[in-house]
N, C-alpha and C. Protein backbone atom coordinates (compact mmCIF):
# COMPACT_ATOMS: atom_id res chain seq x y z
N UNK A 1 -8.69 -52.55 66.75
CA UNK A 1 -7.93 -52.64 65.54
C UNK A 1 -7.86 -54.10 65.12
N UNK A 2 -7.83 -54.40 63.93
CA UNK A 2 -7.43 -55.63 63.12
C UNK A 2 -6.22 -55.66 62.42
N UNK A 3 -6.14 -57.01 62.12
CA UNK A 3 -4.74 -56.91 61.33
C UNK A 3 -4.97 -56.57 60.05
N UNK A 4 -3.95 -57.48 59.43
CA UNK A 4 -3.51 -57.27 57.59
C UNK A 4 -4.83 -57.89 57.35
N UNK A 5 -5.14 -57.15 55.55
CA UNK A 5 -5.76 -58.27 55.22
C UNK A 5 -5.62 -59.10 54.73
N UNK A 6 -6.54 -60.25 53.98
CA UNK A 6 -5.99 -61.07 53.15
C UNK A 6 -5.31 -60.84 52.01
N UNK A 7 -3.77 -61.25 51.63
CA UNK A 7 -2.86 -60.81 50.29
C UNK A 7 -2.39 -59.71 50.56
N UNK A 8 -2.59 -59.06 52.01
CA UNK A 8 -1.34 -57.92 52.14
C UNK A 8 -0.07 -58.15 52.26
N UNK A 9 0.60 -57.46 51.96
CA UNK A 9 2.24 -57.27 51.97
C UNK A 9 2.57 -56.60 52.90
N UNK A 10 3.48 -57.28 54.00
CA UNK A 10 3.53 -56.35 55.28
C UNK A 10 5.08 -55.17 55.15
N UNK A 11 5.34 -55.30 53.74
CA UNK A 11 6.40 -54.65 53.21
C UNK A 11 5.91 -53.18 53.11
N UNK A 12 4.24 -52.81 53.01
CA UNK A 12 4.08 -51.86 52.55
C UNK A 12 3.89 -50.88 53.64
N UNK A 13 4.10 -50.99 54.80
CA UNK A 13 4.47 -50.25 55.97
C UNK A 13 5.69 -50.13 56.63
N UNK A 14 5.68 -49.20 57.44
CA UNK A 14 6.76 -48.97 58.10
C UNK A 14 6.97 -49.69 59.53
N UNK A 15 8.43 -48.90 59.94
CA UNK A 15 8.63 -49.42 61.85
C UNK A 15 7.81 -48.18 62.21
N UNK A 16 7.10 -46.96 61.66
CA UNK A 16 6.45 -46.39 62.38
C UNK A 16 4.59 -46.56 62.63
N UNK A 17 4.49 -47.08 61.18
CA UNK A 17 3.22 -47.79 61.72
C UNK A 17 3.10 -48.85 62.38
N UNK A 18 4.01 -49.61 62.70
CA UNK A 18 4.41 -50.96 63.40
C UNK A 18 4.71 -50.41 64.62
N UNK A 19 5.10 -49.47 65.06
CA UNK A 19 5.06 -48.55 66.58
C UNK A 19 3.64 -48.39 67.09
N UNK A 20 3.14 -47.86 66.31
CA UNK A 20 1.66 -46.98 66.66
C UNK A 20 1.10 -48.15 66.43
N UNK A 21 0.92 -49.19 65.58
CA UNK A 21 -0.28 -50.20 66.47
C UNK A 21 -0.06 -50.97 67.47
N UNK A 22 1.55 -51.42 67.21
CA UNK A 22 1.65 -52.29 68.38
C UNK A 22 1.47 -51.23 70.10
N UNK A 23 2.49 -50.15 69.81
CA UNK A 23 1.40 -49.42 70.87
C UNK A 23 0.31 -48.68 70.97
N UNK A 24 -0.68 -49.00 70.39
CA UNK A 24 -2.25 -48.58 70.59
C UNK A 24 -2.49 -49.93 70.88
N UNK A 25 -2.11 -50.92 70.73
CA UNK A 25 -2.45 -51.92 71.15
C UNK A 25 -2.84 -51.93 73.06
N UNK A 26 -1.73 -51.49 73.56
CA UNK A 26 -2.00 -50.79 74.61
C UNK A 26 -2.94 -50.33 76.01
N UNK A 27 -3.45 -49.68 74.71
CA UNK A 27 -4.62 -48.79 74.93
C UNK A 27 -4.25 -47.74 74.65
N UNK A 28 -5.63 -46.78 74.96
CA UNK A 28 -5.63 -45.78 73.88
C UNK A 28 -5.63 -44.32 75.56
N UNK A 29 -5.43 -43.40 75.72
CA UNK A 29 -5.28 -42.42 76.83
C UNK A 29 -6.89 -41.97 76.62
N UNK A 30 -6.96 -41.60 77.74
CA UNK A 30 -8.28 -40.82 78.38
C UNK A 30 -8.25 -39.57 79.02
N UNK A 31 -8.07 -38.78 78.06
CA UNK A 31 -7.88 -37.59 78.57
C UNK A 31 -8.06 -36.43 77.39
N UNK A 32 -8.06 -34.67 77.62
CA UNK A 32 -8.33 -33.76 76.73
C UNK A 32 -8.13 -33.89 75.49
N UNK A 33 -6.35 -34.49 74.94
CA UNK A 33 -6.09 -34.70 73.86
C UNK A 33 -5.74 -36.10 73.78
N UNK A 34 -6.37 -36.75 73.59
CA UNK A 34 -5.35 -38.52 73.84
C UNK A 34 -4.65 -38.43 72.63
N UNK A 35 -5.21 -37.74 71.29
CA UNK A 35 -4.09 -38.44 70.33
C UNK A 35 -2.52 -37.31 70.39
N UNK A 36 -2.88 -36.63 70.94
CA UNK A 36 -1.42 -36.23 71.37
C UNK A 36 -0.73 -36.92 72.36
N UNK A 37 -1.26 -37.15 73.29
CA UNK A 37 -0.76 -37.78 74.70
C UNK A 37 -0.51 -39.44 73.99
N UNK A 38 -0.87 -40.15 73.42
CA UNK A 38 -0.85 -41.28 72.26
C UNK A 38 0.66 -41.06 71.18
N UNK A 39 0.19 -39.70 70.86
CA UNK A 39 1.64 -39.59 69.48
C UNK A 39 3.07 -39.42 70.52
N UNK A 40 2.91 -38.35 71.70
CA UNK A 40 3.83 -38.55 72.50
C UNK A 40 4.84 -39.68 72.93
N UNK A 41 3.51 -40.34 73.40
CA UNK A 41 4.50 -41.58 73.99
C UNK A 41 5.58 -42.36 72.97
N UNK A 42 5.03 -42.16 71.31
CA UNK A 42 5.41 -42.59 70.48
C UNK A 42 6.59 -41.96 69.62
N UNK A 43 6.48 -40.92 70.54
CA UNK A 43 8.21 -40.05 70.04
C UNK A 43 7.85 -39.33 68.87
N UNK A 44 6.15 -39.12 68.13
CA UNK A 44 5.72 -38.38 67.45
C UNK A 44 4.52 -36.91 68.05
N UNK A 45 4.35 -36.12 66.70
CA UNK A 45 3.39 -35.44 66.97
C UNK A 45 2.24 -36.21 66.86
N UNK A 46 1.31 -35.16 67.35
CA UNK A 46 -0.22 -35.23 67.11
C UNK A 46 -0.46 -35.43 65.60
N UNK A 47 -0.30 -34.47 64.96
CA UNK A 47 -0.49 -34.71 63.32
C UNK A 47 -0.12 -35.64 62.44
N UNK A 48 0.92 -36.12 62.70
CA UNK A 48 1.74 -37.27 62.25
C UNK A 48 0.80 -38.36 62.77
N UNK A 49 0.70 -38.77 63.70
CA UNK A 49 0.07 -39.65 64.10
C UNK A 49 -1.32 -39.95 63.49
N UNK A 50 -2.20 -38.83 63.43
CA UNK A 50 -3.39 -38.89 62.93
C UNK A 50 -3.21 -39.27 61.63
N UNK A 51 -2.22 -38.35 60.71
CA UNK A 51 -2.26 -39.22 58.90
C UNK A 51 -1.39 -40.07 59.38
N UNK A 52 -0.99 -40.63 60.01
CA UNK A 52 -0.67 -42.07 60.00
C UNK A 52 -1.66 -43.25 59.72
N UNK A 53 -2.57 -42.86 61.15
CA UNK A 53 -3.78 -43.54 61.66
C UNK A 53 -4.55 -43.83 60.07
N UNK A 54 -4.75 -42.30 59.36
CA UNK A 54 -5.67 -42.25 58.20
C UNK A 54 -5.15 -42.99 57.30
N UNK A 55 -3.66 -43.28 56.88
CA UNK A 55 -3.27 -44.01 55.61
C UNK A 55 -3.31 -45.65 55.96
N UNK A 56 -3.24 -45.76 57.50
CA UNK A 56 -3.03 -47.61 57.60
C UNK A 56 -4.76 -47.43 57.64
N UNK A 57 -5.75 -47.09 58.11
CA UNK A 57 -7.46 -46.94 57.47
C UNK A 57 -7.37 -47.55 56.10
N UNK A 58 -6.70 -46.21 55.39
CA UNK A 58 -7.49 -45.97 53.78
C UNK A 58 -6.47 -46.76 53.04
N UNK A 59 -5.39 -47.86 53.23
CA UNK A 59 -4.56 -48.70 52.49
C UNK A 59 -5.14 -49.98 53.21
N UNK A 60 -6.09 -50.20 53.94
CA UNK A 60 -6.38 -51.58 54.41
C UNK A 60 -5.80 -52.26 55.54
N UNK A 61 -4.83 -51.81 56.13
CA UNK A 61 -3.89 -52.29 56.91
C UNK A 61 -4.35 -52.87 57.72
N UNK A 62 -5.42 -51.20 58.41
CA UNK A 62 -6.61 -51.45 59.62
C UNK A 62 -7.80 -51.60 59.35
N UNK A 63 -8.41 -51.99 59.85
CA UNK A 63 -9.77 -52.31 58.95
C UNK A 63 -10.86 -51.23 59.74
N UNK A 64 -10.17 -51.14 61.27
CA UNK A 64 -11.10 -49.82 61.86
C UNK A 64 -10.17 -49.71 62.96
N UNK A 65 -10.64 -48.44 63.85
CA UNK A 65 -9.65 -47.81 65.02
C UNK A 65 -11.02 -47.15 65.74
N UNK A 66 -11.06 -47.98 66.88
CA UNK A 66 -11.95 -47.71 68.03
C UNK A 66 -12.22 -48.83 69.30
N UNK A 67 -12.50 -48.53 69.83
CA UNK A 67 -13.07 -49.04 71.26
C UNK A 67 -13.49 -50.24 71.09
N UNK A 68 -12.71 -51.38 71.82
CA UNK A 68 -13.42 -52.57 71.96
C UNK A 68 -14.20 -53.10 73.35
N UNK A 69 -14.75 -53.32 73.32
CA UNK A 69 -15.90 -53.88 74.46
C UNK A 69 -16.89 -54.84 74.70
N UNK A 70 -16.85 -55.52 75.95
CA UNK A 70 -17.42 -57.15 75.57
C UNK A 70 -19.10 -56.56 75.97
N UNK A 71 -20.21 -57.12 75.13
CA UNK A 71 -21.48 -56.20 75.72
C UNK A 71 -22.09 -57.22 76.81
N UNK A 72 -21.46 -58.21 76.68
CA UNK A 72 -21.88 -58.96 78.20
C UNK A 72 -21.76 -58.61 79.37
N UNK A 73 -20.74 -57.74 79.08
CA UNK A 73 -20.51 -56.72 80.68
C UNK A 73 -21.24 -55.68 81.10
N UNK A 74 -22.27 -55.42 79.88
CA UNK A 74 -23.32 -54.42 79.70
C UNK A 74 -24.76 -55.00 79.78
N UNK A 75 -24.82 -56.25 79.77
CA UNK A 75 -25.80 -56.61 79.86
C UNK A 75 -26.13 -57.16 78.17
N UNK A 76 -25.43 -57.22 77.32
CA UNK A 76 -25.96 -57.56 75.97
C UNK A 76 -25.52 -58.56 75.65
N UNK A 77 -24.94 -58.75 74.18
CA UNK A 77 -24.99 -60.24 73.73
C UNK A 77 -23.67 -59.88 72.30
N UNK A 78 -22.67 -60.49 71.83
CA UNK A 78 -22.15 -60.84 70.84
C UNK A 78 -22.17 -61.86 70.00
N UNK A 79 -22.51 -62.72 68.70
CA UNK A 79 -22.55 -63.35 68.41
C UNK A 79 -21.70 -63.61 67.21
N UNK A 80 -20.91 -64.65 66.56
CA UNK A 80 -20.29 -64.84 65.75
C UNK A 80 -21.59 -65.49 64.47
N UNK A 81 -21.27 -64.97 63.46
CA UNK A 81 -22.60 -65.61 62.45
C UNK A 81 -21.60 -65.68 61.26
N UNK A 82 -22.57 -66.85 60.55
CA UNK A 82 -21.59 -67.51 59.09
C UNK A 82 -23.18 -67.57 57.85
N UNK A 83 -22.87 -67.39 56.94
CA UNK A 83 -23.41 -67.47 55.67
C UNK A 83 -22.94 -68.00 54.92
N UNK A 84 -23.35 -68.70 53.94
CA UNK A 84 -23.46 -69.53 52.93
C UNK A 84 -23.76 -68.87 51.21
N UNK A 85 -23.00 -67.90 50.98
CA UNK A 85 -23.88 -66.95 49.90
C UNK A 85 -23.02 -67.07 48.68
N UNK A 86 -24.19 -67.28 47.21
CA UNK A 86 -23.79 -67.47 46.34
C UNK A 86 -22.85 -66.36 45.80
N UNK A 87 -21.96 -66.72 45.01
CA UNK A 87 -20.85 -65.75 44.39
C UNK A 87 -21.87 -64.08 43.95
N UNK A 88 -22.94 -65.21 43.09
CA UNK A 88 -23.56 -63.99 42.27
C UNK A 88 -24.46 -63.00 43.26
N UNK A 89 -24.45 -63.28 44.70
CA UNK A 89 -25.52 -62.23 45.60
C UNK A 89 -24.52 -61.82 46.56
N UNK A 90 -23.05 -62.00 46.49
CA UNK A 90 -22.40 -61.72 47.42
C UNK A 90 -22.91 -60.27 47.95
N UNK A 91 -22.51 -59.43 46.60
CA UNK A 91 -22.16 -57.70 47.34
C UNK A 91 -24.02 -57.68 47.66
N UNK A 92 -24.84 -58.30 47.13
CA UNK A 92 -26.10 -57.45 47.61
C UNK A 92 -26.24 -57.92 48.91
N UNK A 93 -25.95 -59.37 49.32
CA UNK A 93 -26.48 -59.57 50.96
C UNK A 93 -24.99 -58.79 51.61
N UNK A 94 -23.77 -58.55 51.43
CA UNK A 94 -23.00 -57.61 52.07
C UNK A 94 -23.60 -56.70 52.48
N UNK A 95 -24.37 -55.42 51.50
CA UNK A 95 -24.93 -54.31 51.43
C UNK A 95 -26.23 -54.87 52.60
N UNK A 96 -26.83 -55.99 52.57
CA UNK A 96 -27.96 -56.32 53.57
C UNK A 96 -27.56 -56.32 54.70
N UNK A 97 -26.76 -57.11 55.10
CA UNK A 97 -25.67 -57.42 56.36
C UNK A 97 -25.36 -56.11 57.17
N UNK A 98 -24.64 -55.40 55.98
CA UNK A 98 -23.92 -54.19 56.50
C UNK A 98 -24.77 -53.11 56.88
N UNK A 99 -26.48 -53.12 56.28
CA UNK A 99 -27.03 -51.90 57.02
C UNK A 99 -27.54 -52.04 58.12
N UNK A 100 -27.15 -53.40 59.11
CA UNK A 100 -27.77 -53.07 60.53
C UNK A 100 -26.14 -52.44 61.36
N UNK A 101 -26.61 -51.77 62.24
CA UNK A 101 -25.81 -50.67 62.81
C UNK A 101 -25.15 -51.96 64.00
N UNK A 102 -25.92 -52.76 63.79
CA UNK A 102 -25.35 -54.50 65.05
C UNK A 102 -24.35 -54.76 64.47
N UNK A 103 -23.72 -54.67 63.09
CA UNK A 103 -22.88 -55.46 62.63
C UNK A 103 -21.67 -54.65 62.49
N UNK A 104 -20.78 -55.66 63.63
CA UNK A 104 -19.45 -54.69 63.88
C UNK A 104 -18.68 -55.15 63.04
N UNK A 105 -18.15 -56.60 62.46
CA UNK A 105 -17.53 -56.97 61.57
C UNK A 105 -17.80 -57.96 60.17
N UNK A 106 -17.85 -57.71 59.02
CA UNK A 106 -18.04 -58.09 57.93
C UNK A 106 -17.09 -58.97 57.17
N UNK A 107 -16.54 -59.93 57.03
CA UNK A 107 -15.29 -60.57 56.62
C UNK A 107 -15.76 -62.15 55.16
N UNK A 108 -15.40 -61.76 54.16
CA UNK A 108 -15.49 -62.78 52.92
C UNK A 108 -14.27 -63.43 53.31
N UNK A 109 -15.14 -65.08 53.13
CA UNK A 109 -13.99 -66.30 53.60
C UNK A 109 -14.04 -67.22 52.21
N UNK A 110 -12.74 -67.72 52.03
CA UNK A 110 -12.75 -68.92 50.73
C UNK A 110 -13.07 -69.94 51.52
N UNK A 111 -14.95 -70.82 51.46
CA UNK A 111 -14.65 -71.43 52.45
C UNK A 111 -16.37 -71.74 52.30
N UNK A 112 -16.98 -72.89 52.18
CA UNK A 112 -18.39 -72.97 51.61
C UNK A 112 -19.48 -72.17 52.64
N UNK A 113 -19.36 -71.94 54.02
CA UNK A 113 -19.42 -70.62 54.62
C UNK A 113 -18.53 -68.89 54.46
N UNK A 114 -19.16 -68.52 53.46
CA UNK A 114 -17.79 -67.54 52.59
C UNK A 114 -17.98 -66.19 53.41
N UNK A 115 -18.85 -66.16 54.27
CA UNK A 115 -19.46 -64.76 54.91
C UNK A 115 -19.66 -65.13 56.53
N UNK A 116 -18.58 -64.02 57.34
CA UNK A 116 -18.91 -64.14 58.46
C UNK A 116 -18.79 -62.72 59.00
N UNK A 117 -19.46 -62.84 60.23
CA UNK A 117 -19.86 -61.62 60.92
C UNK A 117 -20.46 -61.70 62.45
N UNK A 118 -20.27 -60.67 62.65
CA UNK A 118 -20.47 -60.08 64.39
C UNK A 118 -21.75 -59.41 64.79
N UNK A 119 -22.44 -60.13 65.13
CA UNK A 119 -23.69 -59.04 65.75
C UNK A 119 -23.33 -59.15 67.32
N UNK A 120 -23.26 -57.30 67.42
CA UNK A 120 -23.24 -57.49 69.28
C UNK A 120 -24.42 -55.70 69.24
N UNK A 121 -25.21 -56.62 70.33
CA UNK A 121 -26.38 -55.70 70.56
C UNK A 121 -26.07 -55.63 72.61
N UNK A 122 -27.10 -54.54 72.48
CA UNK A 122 -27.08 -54.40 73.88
C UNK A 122 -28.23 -54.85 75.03
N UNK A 123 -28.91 -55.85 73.83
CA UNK A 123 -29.43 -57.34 74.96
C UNK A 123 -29.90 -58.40 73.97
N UNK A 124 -29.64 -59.28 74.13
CA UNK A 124 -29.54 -60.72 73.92
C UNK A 124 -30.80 -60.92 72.91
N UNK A 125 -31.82 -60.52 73.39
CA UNK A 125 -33.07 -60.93 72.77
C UNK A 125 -32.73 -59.59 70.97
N UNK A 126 -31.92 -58.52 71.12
CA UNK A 126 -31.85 -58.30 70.09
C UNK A 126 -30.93 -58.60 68.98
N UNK A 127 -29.64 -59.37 69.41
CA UNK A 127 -29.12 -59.88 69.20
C UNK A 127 -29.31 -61.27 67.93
N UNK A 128 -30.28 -61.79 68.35
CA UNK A 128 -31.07 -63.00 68.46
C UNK A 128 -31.86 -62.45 67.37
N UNK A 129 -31.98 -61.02 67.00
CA UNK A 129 -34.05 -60.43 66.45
C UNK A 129 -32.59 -60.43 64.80
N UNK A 130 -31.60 -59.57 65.17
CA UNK A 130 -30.93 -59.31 64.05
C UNK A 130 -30.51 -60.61 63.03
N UNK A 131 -30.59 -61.10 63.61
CA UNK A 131 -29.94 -62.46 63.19
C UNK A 131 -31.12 -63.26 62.48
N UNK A 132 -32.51 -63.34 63.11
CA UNK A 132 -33.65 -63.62 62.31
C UNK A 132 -34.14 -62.40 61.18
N UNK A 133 -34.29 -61.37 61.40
CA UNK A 133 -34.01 -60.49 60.20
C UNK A 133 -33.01 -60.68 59.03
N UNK A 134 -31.87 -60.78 59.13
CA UNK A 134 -30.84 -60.92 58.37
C UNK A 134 -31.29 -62.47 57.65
N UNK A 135 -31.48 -63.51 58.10
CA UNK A 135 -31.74 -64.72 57.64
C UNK A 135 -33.41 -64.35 56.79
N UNK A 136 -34.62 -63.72 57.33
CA UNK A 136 -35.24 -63.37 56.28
C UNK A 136 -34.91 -62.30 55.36
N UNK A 137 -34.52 -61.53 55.48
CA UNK A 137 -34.24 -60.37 54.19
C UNK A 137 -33.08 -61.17 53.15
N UNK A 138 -32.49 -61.91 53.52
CA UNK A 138 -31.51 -62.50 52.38
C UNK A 138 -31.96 -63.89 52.20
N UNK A 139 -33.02 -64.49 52.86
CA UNK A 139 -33.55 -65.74 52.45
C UNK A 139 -32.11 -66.97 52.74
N UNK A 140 -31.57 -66.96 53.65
CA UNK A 140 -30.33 -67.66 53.45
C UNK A 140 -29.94 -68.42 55.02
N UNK A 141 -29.78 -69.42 55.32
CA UNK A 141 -29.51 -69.96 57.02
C UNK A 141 -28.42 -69.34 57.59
N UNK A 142 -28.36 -68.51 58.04
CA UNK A 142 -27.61 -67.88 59.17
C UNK A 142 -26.99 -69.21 60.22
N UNK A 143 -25.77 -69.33 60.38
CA UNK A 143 -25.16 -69.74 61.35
C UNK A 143 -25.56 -69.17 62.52
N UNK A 144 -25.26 -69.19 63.77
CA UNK A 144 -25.34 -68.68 64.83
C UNK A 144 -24.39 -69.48 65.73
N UNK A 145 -22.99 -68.66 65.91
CA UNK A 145 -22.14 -69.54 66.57
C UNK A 145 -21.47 -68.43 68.06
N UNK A 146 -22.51 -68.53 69.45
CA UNK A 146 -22.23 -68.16 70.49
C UNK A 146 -21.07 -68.29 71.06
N UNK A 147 -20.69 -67.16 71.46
CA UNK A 147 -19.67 -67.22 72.24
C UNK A 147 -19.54 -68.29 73.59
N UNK A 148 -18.56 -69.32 73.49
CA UNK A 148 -19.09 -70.04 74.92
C UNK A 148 -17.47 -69.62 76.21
N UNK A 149 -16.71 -69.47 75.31
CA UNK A 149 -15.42 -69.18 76.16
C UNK A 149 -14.44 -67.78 75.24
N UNK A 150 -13.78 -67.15 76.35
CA UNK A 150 -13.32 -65.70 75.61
C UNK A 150 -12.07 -66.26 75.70
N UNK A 151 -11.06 -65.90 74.37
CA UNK A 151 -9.99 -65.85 74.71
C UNK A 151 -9.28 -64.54 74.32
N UNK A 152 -8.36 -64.08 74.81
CA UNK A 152 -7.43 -62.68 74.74
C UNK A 152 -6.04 -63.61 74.10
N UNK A 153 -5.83 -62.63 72.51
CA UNK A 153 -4.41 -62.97 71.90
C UNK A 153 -4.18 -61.34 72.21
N UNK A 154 -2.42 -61.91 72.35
CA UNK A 154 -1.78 -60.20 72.38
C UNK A 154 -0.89 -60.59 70.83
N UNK A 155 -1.42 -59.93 70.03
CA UNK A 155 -0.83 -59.71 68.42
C UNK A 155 0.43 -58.42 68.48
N UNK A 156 1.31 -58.58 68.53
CA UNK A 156 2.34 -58.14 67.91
C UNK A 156 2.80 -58.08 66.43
N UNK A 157 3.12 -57.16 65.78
CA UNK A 157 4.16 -57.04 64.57
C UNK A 157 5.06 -56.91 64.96
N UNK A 158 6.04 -57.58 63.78
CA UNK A 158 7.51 -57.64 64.06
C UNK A 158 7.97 -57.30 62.49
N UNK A 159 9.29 -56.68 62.47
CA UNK A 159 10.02 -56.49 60.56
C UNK A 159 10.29 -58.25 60.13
């Protein structure tokens, strides 16, 4: 999960979506029904929980809800990458960016690098291939900024 986005109003949620991320933050249960065993712990149903999940999705809140995982522990590679892209080609190199299935996160920055993003593959050398693809199909210098040290924030909301 991610946070707000940019120019959200954290007015436009509740203490119950502020429950359910800060505990999914957590983690998420492993088992037959997790999002029941999930809404439980949360003093809700299953159903509730799920259009919960769906309105902080489809209002922006969250930007996605799934599994995080470092692929270095798998043997692969994550990389942080920055672009440089003119106003007028933004959405088409987005749309470029966004059709490799490597790219876990997409984010427009005010910021003469205005485009950054995540390629994590499941080995290094492809990692590395996406990133030269992406720099020829949009004609544009790709950053390439490796991970050299991990750090873990624990993000809380508060009212």
């Amino acid at each position: 999960m991610t946070g707000l986005p940019h120019g959200h109003d954290p007015r436009d949620y509740d203490d119950i979506d502020r429950a359910i991320i800060n505990g999914l933050l957590d983690g998420f249960p492993l088992s037959p029904r997790p999002y029941a065993e999930a809404a439980a712990a949360l003093g809700l149903d299953e159903a509730t929980l799920l259009a919960r999940l769906k309105s902080l999705l489809d209002h922006g809140v969250l930007t996605r809800f799934g599994p995080l995982y470092r692929p270095e522990s798998i043997g692969g590679l994550a990389i942080l990458a920055a672009l440089s892209v003119p106003e007028e080609r933004f959405d088409d190199v987005t749309a470029t960016v966004n059709a490799y299935p490597e790219v876990a996160h997409n984010y427009q920055r005010e910021h003469r690098w205005n485009m950054w993003f995540v390629v994590a593959t499941s080995t290094p050398e492809r990692a590395w291939a996406v990133l030269a693809e992406i720099e020829a199909a949009t004609g544009l210098t790709v950053v390439a900024l490796p991970k050299e040290h991990e750090f873990f924030l624990d993000l809380r909301l508060t009212a």
